[in-house]
Protein backbone atom coordinates (compact mmCIF):
# COMPACT_ATOMS: atom_id res chain seq x y z
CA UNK A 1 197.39 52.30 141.24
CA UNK A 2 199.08 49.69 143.38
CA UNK A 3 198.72 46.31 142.24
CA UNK A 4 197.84 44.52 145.49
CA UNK A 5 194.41 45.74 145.71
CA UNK A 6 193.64 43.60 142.22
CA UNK A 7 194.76 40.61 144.39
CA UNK A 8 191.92 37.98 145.97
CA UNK A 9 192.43 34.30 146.88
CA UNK A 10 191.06 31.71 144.60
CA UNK A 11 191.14 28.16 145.28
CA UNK A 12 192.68 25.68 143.42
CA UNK A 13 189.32 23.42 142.51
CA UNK A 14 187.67 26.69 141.26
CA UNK A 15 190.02 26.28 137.96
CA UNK A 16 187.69 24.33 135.53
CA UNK A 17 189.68 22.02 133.60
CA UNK A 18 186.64 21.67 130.90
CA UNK A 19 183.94 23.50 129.57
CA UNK A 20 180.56 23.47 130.73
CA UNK A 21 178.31 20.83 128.12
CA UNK A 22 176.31 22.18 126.67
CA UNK A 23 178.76 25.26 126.47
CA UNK A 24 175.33 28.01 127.33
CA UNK A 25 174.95 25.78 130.86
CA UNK A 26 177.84 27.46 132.26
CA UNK A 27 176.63 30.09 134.90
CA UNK A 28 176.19 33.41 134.36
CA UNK A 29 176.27 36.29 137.46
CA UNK A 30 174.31 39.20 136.54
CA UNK A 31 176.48 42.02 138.16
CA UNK A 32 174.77 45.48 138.29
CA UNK A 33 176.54 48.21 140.28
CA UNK A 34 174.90 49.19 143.55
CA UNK A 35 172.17 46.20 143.18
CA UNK A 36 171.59 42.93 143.89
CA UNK A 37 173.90 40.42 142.04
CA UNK A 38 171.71 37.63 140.54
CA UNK A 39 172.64 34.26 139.84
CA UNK A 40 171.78 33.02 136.14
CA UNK A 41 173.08 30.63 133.50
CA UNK A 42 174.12 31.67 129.92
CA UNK A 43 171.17 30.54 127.84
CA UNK A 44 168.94 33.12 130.26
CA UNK A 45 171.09 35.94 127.74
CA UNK A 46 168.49 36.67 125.76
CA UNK A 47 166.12 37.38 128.73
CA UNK A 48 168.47 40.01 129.79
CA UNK A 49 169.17 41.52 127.03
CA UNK A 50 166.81 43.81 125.03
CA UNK A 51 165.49 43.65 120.71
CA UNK A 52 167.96 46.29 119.63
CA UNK A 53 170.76 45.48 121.44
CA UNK A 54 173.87 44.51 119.80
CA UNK A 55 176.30 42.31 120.80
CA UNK A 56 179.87 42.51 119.64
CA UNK A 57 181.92 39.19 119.16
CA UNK A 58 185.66 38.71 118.09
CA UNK A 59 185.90 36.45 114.99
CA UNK A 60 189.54 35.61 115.67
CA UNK A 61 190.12 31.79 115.20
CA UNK A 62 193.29 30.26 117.66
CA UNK A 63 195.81 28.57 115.93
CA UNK A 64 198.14 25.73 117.15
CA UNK A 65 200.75 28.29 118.50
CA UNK A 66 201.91 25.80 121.01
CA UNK A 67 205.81 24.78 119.59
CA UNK A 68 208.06 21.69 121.15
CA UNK A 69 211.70 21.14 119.34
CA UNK A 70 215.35 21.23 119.57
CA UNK A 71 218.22 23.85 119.45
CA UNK A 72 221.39 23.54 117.57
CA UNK A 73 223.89 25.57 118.31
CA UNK A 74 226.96 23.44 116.55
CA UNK A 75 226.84 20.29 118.26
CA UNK A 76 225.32 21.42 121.21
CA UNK A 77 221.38 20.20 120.99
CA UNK A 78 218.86 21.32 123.90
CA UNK A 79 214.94 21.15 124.36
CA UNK A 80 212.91 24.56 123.83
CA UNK A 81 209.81 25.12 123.85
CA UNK A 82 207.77 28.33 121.81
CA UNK A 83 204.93 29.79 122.29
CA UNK A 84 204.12 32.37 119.27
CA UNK A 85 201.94 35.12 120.55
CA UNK A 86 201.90 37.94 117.52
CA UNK A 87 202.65 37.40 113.49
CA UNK A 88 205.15 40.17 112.17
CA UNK A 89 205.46 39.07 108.87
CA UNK A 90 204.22 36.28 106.66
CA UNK A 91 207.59 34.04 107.74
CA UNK A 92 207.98 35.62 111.12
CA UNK A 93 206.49 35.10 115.08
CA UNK A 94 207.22 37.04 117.87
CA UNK A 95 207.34 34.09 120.43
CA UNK A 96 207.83 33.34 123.86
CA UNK A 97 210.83 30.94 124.20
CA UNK A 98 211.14 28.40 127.56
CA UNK A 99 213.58 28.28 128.96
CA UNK A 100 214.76 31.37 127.50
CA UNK A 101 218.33 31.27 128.32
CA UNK A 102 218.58 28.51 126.46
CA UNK A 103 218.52 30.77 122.90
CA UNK A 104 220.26 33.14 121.35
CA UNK A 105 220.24 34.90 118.13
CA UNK A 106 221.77 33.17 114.92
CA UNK A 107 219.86 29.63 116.51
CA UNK A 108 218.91 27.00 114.52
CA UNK A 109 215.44 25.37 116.29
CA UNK A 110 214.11 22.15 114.84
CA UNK A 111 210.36 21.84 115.66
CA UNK A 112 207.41 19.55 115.42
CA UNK A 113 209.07 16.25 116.74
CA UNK A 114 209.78 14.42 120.59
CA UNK A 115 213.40 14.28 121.47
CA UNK A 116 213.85 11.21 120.64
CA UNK A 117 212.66 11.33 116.95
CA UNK A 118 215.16 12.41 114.02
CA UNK A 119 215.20 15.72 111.94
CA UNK A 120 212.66 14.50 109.51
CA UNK A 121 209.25 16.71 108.47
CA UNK A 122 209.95 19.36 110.86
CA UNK A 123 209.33 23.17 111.17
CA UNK A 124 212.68 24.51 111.10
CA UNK A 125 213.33 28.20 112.41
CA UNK A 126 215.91 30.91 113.21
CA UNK A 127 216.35 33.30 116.11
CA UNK A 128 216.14 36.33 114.60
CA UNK A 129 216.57 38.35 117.67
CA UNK A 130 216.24 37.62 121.57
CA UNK A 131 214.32 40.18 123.73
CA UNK A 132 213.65 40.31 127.66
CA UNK A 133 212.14 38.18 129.78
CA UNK A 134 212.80 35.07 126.99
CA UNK A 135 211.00 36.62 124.01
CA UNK A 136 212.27 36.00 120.68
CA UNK A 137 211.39 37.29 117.14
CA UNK A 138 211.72 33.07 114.88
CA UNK A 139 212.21 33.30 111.15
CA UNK A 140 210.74 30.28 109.96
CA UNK A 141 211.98 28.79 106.53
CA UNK A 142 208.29 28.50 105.54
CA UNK A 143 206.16 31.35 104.73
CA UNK A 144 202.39 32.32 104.61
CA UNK A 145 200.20 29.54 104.38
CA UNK A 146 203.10 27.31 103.85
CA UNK A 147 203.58 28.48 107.32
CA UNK A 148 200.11 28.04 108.57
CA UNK A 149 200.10 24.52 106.88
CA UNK A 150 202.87 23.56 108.84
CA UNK A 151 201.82 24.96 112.04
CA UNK A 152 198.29 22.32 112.22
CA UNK A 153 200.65 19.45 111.19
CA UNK A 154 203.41 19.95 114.25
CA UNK A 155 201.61 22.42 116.94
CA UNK A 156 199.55 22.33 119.88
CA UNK A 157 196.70 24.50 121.16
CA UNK A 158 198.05 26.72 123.78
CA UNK A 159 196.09 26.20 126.56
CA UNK A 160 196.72 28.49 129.30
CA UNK A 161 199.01 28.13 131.87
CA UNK A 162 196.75 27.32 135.34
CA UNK A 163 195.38 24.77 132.68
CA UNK A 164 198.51 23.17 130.53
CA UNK A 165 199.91 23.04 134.26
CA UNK A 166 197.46 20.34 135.45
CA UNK A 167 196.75 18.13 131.83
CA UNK A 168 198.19 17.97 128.65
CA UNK A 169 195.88 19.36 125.45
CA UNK A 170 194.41 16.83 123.77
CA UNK A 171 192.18 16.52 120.60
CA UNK A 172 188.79 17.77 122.50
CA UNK A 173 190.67 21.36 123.21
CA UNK A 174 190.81 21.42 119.12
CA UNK A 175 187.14 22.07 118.82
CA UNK A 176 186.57 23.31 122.93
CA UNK A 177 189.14 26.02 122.80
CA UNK A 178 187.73 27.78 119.56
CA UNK A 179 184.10 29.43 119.04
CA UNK A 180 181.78 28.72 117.21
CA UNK A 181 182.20 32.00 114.71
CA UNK A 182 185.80 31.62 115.00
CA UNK A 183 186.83 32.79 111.45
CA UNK A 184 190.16 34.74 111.26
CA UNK A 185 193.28 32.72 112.07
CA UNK A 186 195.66 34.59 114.11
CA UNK A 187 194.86 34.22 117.96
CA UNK A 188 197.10 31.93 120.17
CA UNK A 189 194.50 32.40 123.13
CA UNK A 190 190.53 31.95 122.72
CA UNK A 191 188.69 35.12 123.48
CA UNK A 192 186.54 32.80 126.05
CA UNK A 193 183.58 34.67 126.63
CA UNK A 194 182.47 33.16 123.15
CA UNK A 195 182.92 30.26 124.23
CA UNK A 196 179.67 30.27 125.67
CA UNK A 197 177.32 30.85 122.71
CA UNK A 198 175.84 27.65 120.54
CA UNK A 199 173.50 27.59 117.78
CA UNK A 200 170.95 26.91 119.63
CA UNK A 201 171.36 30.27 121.80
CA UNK A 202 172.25 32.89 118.63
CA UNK A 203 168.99 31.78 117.40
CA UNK A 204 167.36 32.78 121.01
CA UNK A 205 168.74 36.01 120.56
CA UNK A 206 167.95 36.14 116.79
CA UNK A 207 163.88 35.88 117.79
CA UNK A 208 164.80 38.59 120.69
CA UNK A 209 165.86 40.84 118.11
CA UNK A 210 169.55 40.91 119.44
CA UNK A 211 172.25 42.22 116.61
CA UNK A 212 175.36 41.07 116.49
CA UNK A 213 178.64 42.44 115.03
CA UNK A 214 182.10 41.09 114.64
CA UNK A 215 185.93 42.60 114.91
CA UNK A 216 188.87 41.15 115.09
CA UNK A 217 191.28 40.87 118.12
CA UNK A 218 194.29 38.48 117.20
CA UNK A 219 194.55 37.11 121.24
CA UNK A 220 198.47 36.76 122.27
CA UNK A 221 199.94 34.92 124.90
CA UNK A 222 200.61 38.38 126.73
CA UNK A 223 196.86 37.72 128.00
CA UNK A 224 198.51 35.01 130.75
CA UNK A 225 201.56 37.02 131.53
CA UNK A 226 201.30 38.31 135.37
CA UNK A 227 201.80 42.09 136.12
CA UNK A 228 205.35 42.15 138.14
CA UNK A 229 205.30 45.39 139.02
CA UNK A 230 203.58 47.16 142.32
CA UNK A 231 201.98 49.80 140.59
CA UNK A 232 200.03 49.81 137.31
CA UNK A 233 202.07 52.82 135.85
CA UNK A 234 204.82 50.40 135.62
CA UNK A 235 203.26 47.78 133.58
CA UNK A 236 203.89 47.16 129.84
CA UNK A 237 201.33 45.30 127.60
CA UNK A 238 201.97 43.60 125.05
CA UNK A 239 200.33 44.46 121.78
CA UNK A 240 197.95 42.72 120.07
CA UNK A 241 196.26 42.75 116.22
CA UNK A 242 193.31 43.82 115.29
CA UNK A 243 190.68 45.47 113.25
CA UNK A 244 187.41 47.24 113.28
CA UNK A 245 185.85 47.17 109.55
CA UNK A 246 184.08 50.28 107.90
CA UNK A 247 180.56 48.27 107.91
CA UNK A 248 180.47 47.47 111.60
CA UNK A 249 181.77 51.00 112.46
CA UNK A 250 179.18 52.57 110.48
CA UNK A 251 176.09 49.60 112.01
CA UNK A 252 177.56 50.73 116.05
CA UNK A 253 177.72 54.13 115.53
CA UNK A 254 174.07 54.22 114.07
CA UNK A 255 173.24 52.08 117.03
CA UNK A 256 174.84 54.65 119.65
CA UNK A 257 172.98 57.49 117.75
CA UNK A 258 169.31 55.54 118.20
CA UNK A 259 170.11 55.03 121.76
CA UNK A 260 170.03 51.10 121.61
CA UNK A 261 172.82 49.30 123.99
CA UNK A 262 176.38 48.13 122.42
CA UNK A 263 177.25 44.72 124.74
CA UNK A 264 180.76 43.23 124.08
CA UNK A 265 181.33 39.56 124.25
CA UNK A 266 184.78 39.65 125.76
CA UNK A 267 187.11 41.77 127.26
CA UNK A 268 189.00 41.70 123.75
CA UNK A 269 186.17 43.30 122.09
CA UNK A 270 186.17 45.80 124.02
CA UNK A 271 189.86 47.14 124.19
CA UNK A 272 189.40 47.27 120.38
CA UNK A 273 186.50 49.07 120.27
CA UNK A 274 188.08 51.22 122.80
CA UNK A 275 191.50 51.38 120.73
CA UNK A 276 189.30 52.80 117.58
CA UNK A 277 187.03 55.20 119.54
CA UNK A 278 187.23 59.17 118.77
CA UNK A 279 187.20 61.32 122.30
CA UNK A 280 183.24 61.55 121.43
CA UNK A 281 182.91 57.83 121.39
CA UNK A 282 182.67 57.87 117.40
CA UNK A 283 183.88 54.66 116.65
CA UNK A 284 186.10 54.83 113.27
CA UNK A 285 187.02 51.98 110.93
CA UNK A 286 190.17 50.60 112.26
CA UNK A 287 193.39 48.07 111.64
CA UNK A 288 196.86 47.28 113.78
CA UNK A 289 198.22 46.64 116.38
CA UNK A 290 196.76 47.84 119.96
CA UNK A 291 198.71 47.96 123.43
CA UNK A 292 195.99 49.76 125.53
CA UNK A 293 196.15 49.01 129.39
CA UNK A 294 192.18 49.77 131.23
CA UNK A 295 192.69 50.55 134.72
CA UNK A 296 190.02 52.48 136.99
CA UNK A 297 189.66 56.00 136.33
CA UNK A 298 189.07 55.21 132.50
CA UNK A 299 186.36 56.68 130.77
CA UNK A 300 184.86 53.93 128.20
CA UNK A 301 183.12 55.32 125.21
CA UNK A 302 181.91 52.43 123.70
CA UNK A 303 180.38 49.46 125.39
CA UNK A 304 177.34 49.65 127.83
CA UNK A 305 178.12 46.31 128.92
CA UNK A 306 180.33 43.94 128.98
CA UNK A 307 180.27 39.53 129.02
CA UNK A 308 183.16 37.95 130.39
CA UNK A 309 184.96 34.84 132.24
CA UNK A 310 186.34 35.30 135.85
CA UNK A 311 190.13 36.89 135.13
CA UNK A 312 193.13 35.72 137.56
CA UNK A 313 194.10 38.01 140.57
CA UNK A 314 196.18 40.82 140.02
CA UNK A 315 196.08 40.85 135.93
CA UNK A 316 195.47 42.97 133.50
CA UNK A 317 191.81 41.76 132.53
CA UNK A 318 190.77 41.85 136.62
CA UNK A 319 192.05 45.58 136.38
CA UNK A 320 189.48 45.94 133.20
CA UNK A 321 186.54 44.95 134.59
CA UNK A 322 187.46 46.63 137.79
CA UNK A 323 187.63 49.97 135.57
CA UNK A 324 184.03 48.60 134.09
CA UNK A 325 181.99 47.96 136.54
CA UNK A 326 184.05 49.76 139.89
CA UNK A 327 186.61 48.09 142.18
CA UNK A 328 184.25 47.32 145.17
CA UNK A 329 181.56 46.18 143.17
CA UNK A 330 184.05 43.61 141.36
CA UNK A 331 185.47 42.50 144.69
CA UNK A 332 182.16 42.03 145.98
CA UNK A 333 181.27 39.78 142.73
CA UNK A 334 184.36 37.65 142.93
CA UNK A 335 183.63 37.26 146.59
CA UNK A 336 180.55 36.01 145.60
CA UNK A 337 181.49 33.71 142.44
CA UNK A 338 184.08 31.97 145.09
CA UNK A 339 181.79 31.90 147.58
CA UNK A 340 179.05 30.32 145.49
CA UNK A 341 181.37 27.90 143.74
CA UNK A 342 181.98 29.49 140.32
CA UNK A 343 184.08 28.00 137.79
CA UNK A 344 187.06 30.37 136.83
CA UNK A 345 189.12 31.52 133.95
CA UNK A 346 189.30 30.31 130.02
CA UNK A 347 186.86 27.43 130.37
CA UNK A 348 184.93 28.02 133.76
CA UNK A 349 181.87 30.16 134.01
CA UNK A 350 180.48 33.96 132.93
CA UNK A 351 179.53 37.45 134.06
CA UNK A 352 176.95 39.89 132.37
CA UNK A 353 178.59 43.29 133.78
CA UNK A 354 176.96 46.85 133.73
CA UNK A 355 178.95 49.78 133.54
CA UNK A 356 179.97 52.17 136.17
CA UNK A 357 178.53 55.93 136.45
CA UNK A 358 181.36 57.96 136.19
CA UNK A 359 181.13 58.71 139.63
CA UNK A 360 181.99 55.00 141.36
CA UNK A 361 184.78 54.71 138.31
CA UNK A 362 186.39 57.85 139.45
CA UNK A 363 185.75 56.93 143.89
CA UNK A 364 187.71 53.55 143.01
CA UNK A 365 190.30 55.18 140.84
């Protein structure tokens, strides 16, 4: 599919800069295809949802992936930045490197200090190998949660681009960028549709009756990269880490088989539940690494429906929920959402999406 028709204008002041406090008063549009769209806010979820349901979170937990130091190449010194975005090993990061030409393999990079301070308690790392577009694979002299350790002490939360390109992160992103159940280190971006959800709503939705169930989707910076090409067929995602454990297989599929609905919090959910789906929509116990790229014409086998922020034009995660709820009907909805002065992206507001018949999925594919 060509890219262009993924593209819409957004203005600038429709970025939010914060989150919404409390985090369920951010806005919620109810998007159903072929009806009405209606206008709620987050803590209405549980009026909208039905006892039975279950609602499927990603546990992953973002970690400060966010890297400022030097390169030495002999006496030559120069300012990098990295931004790690998936683990390969217990010592090693596939990272994005800025500016990119600035590395190459067999560099020394001395992290976790300003340019002006010396080489004291730093993160010290080696190119390993340089890829395109200024990835690099860092071997780090620690390892594991020596690693980890090291990572809180000199790193910053990655905060996404349309954001880090307006303020700097500061402590309050710490505990704003991360969910509540955040629980498995790994992520350099928030799955932000969790964002959303307090204590005060999973207990709403505990007296409903709503389930919930939780996988693992390690976010990487790949999320923010744009798609270059003009067509879709030409695009290359990067993969991410995840898994899918035996018990919360076995607790969907019973779900599926009783008829009750399977809502995932997040577009990350939902490419993993998708990644460890049979052809019947059998979802299996699953663990690795997943590249999958949802455009319209997909058939989904898991998810009835689907919570999630407002995506950037022309990316990946506007192409998913195009394939989710139909192309029109998600043009109409953004139309709307801009219209009626939604907040956008990681920390602005949320939609409640229904999925497609077959029939509109295949019209806008």
């Amino acid at each position: 599919m060509r890219v262009d028709l993924f593209d819409f204008e957004l203005p600038e002041e429709r970025i939010a800069l914060r989150p919404a406090e409390p985090r369920d008063s951010a806005r919620l549009l109810v998007v159903k295809p072929g009806e009405t769209l209606e206008d709620r806010i987050v803590s209405d979820l549980p009026s909208l949802l039905r006892e039975g349901d279950v609602l499927v979170f990603n546990d992953t937990k973002v970690i400060p992936a966010q890297l400022k130091g030097m390169r030495k190449r002999g006496e030559a010194i120069a300012q990098v930045e990295a931004t790690l975005h998936m683990r390969v090993t217990p010592d090693r990061w596939q990272a994005f490197m800025r500016p990119g030409k600035r590395i190459a393999a067999g560099d020394r990079i001395h992290f976790g200090h300003d340019q002006n301070s010396c080489f004291l308690g730093q993160l010290d790392a080696t190119v390993i190998e340089k890829g395109e577009a200024g990835e690099a694979l860092l071997g780090f002299d620690l390892s594991g949660p020596f690693l980890d350790e090291a990572l809180h002490a000199v790193g910053h939360i990655p905060l996404p681009p349309y954001i880090a390109s307006k303020r700097d992160d500061d402590e309050r992103d710490r505990a704003d960028y991360q969910t509540i159940y955040a629980r498995e280190e790994g992520a350099v971006a928030a799955p932000t549709a969790g964002l959303h959800f307090t204590p005060e709503l999973f207990a709403a939705l505990d007296a409903k009756g709503v389930e919930r169930r939780f996988v693992t989707l390690h976010v990487g910076a790949g999320t923010f990269l744009p798609v270059k090409a003009d067509d879709t067929a030409d695009h290359k995602m990067h993969a991410e880490t995840g898994s899918v454990s035996h018990e919360t297989a076995a607790v969907l599929n019973a779900a599926k088989a009783r008829g009750r609905r399977i809502i995932c919090v997040g577009t990350t959910s939902l490419r993993l539940l998708e990644s460890a789906a049979r052809d019947d929509g059998r979802i299996e116990p699953w663990s690795g690494p997943t590249d999958i790229f949802i455009t319209p014409g997909y058939r989904f086998r898991t998810a009835d429906m689907l919570m999630t922020n407002f995506h950037l034009p022309r990316s990946t995660l506007f192409m998913l929920v195009s394939a989710f709820s139909g192309l029109d009907t998600m043009r109409a909805a953004y139309a709307h959402a801009i219209e009626n002065r939604y907040r956008f992206y990681s920390y602005g507001d949320a939609s409640l999406l229904h999925r497609a018949e077959t029939g509109e999925k295949e019209r806008n594919g």
